[in-house]
Protein backbone atom coordinates (compact mmCIF):
# COMPACT_ATOMS: atom_id res chain seq x y z
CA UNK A 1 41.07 -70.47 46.96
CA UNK A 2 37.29 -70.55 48.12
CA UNK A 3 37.93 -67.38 49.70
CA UNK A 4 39.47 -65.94 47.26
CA UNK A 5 36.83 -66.57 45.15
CA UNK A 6 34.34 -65.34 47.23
CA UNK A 7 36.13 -61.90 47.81
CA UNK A 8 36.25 -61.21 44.41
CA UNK A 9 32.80 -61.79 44.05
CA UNK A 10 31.49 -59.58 46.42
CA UNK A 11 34.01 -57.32 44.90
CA UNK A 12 32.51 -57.52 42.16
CA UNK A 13 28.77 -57.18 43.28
CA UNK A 14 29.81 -54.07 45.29
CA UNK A 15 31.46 -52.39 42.20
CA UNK A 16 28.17 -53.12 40.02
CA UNK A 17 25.82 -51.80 42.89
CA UNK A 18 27.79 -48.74 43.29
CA UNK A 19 27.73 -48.29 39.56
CA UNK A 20 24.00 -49.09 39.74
CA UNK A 21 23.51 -46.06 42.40
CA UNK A 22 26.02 -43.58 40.32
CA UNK A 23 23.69 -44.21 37.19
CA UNK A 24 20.41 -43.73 39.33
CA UNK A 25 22.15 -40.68 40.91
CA UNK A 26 23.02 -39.34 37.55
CA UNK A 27 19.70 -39.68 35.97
CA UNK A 28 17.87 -37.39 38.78
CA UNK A 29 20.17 -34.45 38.13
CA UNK A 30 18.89 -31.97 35.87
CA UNK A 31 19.58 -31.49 32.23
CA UNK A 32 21.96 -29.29 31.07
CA UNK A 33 19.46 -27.93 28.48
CA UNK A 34 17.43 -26.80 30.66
CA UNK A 35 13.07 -27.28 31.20
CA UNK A 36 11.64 -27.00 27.78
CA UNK A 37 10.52 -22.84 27.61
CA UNK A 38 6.96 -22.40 28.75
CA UNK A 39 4.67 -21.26 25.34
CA UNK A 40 4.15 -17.97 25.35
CA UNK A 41 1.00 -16.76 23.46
CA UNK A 42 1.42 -14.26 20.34
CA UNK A 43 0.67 -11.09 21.62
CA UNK A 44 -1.75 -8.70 19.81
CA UNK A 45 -2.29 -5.18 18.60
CA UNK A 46 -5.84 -4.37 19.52
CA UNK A 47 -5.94 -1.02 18.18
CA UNK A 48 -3.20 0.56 16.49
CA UNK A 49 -2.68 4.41 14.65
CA UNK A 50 -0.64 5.05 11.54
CA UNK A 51 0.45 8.37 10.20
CA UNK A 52 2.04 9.05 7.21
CA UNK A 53 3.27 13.04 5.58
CA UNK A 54 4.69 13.19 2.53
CA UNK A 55 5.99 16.43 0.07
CA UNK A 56 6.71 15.39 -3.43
CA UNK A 57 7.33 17.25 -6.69
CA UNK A 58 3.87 15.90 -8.51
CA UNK A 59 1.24 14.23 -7.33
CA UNK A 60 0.75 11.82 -9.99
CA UNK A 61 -2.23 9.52 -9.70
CA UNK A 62 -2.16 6.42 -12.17
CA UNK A 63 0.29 8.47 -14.86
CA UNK A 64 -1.87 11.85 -14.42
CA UNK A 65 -0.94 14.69 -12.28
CA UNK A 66 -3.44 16.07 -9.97
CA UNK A 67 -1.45 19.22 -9.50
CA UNK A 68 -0.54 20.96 -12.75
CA UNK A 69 2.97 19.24 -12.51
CA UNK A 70 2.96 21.53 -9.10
CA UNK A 71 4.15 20.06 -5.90
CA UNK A 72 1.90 18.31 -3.06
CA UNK A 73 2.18 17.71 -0.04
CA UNK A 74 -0.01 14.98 1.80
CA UNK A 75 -0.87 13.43 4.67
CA UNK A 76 -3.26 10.73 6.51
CA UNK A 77 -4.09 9.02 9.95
CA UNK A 78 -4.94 4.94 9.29
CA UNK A 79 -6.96 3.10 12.60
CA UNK A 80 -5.88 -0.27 12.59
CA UNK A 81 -7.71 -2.75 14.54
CA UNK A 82 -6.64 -6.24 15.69
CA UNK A 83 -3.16 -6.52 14.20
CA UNK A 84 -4.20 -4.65 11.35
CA UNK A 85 -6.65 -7.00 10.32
CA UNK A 86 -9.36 -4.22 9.98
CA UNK A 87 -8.66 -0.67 9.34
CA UNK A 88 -10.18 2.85 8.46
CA UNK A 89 -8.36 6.08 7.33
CA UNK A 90 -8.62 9.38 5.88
CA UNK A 91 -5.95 10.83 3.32
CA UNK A 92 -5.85 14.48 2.12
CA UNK A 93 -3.60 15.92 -0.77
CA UNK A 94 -3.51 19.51 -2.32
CA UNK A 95 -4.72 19.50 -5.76
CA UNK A 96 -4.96 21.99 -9.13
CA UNK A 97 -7.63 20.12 -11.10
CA UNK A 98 -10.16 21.94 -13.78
CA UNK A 99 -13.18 21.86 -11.19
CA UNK A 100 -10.62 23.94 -9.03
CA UNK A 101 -11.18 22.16 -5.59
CA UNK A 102 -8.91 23.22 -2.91
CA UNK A 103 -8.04 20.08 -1.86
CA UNK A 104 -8.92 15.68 -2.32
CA UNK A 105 -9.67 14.41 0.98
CA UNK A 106 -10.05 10.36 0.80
CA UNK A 107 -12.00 7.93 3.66
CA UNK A 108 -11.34 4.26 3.09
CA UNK A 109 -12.07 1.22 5.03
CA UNK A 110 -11.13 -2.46 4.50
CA UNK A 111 -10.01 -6.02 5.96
CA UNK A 112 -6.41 -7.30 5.44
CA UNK A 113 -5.69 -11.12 6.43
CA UNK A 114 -2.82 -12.31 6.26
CA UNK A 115 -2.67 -16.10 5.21
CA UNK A 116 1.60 -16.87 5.79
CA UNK A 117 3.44 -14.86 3.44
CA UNK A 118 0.36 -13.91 1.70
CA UNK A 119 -1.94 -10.53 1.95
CA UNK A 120 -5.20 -9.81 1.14
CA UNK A 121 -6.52 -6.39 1.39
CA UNK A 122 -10.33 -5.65 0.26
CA UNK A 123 -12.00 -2.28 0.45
CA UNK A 124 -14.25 0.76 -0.08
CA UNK A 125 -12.74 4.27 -0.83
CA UNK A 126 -14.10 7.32 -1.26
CA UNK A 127 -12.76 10.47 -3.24
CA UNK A 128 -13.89 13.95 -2.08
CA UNK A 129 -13.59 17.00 -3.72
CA UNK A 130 -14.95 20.09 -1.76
CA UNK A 131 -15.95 23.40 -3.24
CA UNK A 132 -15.55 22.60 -6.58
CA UNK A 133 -17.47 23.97 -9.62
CA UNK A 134 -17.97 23.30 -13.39
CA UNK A 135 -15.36 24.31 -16.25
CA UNK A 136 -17.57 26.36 -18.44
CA UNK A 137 -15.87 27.96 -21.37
CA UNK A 138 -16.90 31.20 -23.19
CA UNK A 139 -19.54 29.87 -25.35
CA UNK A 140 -21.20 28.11 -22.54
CA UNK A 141 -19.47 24.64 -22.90
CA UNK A 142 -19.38 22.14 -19.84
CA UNK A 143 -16.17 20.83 -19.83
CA UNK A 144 -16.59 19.48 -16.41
CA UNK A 145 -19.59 17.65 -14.10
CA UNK A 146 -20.29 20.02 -11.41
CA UNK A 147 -19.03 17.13 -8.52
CA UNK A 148 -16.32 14.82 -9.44
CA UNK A 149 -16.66 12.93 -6.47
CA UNK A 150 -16.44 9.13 -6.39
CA UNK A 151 -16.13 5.47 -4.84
CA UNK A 152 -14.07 3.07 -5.59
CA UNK A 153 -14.17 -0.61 -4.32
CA UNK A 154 -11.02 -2.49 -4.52
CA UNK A 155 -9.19 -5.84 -4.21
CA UNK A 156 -5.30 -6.36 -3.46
CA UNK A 157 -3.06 -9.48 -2.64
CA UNK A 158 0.28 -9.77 -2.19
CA UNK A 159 2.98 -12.77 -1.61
CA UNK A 160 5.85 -11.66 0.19
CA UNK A 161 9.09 -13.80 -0.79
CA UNK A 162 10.97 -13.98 2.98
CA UNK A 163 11.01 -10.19 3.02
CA UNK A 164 13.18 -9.75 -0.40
CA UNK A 165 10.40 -9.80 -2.93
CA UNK A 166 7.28 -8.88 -2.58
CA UNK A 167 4.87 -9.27 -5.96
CA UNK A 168 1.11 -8.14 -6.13
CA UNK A 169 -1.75 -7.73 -7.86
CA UNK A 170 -4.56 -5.23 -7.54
CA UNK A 171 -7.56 -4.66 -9.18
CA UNK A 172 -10.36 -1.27 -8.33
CA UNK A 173 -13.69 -0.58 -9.74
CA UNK A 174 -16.11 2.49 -9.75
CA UNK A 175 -19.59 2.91 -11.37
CA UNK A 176 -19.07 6.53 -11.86
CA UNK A 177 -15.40 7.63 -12.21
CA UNK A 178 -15.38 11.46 -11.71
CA UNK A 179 -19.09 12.08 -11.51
CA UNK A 180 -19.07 11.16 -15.34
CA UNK A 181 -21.19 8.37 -15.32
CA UNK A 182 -18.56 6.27 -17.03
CA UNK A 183 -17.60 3.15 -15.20
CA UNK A 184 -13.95 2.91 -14.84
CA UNK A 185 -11.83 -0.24 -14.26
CA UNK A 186 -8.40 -0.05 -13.17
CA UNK A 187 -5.68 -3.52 -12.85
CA UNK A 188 -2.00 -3.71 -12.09
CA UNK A 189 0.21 -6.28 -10.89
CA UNK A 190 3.75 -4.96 -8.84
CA UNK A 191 6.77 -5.69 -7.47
CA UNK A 192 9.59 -5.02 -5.25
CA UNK A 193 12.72 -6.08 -3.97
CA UNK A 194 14.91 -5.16 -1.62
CA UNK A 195 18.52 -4.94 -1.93
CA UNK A 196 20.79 -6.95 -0.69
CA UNK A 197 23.80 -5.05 -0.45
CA UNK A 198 22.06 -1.89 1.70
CA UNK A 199 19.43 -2.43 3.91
CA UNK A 200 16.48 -0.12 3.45
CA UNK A 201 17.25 0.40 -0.15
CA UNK A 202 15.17 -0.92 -2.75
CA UNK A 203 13.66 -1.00 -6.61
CA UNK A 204 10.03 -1.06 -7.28
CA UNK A 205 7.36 -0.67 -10.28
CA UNK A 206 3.81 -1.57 -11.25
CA UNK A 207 2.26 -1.93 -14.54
CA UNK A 208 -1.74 -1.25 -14.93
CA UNK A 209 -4.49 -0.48 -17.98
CA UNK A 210 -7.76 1.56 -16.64
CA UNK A 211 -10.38 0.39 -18.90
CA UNK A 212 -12.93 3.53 -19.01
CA UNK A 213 -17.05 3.40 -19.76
CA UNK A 214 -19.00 6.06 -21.84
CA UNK A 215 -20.09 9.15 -20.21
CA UNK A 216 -23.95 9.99 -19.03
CA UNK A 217 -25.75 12.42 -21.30
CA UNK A 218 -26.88 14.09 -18.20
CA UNK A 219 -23.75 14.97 -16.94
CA UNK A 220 -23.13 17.81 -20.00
CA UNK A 221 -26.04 19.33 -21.33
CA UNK A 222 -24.21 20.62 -24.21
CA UNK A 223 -22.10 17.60 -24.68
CA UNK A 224 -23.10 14.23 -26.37
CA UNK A 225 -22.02 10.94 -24.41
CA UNK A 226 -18.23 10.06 -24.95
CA UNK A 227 -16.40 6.90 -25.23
CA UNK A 228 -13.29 7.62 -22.72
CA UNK A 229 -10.27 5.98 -23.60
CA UNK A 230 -8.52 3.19 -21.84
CA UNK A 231 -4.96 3.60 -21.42
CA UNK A 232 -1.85 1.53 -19.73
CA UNK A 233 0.51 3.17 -16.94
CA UNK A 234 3.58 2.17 -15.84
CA UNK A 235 6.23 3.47 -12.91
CA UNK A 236 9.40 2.39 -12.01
CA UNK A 237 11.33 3.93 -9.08
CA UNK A 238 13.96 2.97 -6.16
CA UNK A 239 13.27 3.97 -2.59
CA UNK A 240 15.71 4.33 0.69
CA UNK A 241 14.28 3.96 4.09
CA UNK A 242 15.87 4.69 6.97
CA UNK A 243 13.67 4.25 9.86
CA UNK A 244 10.63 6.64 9.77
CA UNK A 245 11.79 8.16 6.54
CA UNK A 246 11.40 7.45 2.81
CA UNK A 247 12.90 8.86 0.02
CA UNK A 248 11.60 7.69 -3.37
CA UNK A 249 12.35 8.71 -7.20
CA UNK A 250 10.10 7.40 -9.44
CA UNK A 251 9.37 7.56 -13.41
CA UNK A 252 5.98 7.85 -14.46
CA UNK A 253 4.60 7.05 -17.92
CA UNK A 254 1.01 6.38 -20.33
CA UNK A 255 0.53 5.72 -23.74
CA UNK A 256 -2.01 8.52 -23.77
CA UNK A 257 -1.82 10.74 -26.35
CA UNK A 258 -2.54 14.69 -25.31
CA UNK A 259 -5.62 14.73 -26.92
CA UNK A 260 -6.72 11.91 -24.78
CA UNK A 261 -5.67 13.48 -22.19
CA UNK A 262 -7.05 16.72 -22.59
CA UNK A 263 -10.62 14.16 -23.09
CA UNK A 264 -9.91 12.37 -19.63
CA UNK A 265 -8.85 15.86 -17.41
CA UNK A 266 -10.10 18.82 -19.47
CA UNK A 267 -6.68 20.31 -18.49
CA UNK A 268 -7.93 24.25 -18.89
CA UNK A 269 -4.89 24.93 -20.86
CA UNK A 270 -5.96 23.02 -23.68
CA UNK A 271 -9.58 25.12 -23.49
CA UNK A 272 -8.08 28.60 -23.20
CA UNK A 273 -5.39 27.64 -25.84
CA UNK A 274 -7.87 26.25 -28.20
CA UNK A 275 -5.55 23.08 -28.72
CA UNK A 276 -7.63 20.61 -27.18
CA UNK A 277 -4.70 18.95 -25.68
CA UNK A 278 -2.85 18.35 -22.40
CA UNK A 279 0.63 17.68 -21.02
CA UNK A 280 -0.68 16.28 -17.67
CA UNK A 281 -0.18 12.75 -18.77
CA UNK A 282 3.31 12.97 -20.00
CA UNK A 283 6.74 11.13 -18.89
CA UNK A 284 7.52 12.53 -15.80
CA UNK A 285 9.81 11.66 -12.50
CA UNK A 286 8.59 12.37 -9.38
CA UNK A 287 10.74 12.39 -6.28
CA UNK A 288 8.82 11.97 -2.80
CA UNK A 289 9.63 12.10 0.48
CA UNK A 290 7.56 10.61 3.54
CA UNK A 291 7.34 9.93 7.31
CA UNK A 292 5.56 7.32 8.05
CA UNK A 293 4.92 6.44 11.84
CA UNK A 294 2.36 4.04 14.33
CA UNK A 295 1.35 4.60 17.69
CA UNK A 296 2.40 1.05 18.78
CA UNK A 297 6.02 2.35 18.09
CA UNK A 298 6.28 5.01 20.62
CA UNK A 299 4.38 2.67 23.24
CA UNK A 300 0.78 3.86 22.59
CA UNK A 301 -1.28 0.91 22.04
CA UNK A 302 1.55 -1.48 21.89
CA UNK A 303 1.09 -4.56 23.44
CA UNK A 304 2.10 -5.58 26.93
């Protein structure tokens, strides 16, 4: 029986050792998972370039066409430096304005950080109008400043809801809105969202008021100072991109009246006509097209 005993015990012990081993054994073998992935540091745009063409029916600038209701076509080249964080650009754009330049060519500059799903976007923009000239009518009437050149500085932010809708708010300011000497003061808040049933497609609008100054004295010799009106603008419009290309159809609309109008663009129409007034701020809809495409894309300046 005392042998018994004993073999069983060693038995035993030799069964718990070789468990023992197994369970040491087992622990050095690696994980299934895997070594935990190495960090790997966000990688960053140092300098970046962003084009954009576009042809549209109208170029309509905050509810008032630039072109006689005539077509446009425009384009622009955007630096963007450390992941877009600053950036400078130039924008050009036929126009048919009363001062008869041949073209608006805009410079800009600005910082845009981006704090999560939020955007900020401050800047400086400038609006060039070469070769132009005064609107004088028959009996010697300016109509026009001689340069309607002008800067504009502006604030933007945007909150962008996981990449379905985006809302903003925007606010620009210049000291001397067309060379007139009035200040002008332009707000809007925006917002778009994308479509869940079609990728690419989506609906947009913004809704702004441009509060407008008094004109200098010394702008018109012939013409007392004016109080411009302030008016509220609205556009609403769906879009389809499909990668580098946008098409867009958008209503425009002001509650100008064409008087008012005729004040704010001395459309030449409403000179020649003796009517004072101006369709330029009317409803209209406006259908663009654009190509919009960055260096980084095509491998220039992309990170490696």
């Amino acid at each position: 029986m005392a042998a018994l005993k004993t073999s069983g015990l060693l038995t035993g012990f030799a069964l718990s050792m070789a468990l023992t081993v197994s369970s040491a054994l087992a622990s050095d073998l690696p994980s299934r998972k895997g070594a935990p992935p190495v960090p790997v540091a966000p990688s960053i745009t140092w300098f970046d370039i962003a084009v954009s063409v576009k042809g549209m029916t109208d170029y309509n600038f905050r509810g008032i066409s630039q072109t006689d209701r005539k077509p446009a076509i425009q384009g622009g080249a955007e630096l963007q430096i450390y992941d877009n964080l600053f950036y400078v650009g130039v924008y050009a754009s036929n126009v048919d304005l009363a001062t008869s330049p041949p073209a608006e060519i805009d410079f800009y500059g600005g910082i845009r950080p981006k704090f999560g799903p939020v955007t900020v976007d401050l800047g400086i923009w400038q609006y060039y109008y070469p070769g132009e000239k005064a609107y004088i009518d028959t009996a010697g009437v300016f109509w026009t400043p001689k340069n309607t050149d002008y800067t504009e500085v502006y604030g933007k932010v945007s909150y962008n809801f996981e990449d379905k809708l985006i809302l903003g708010a925007n606010v620009f300011y210049a000291w001397d809105w067309l060379g007139t000497g009035a200040s002008g003061t332009y707000a809007s808040v925006t917002a778009k969202y994308n479509l869940p049933f079609l990728e690419g497609l989506s609906v947009s609008g913004e809704l702004g008021h441009y509060w407008l100054g008094t004109t200098n004295l010394a702008i018109w010799s012939t013409l007392p100072p004016t109080n411009l009106p302030n008016y509220t603008y609205w556009n609403a419009g769906v879009s389809y991109t499909w990668k580098n290309l946008t098409a867009d159809v958008r209503y425009h609309d002001t509650n100008l009246s064409k008087t008012e109008c005729f004040l704010l663009t001395a459309d030449p129409r409403g000179i020649t006509s003796g009517s004072g007034r101006s369709k330029w701020c009317n409803p209209t809809v406006v259908a663009t097209l654009s190509f919009d495409i960055t260096a980084s894309s095509v491998g220039i300046f992309a990170p490696k």
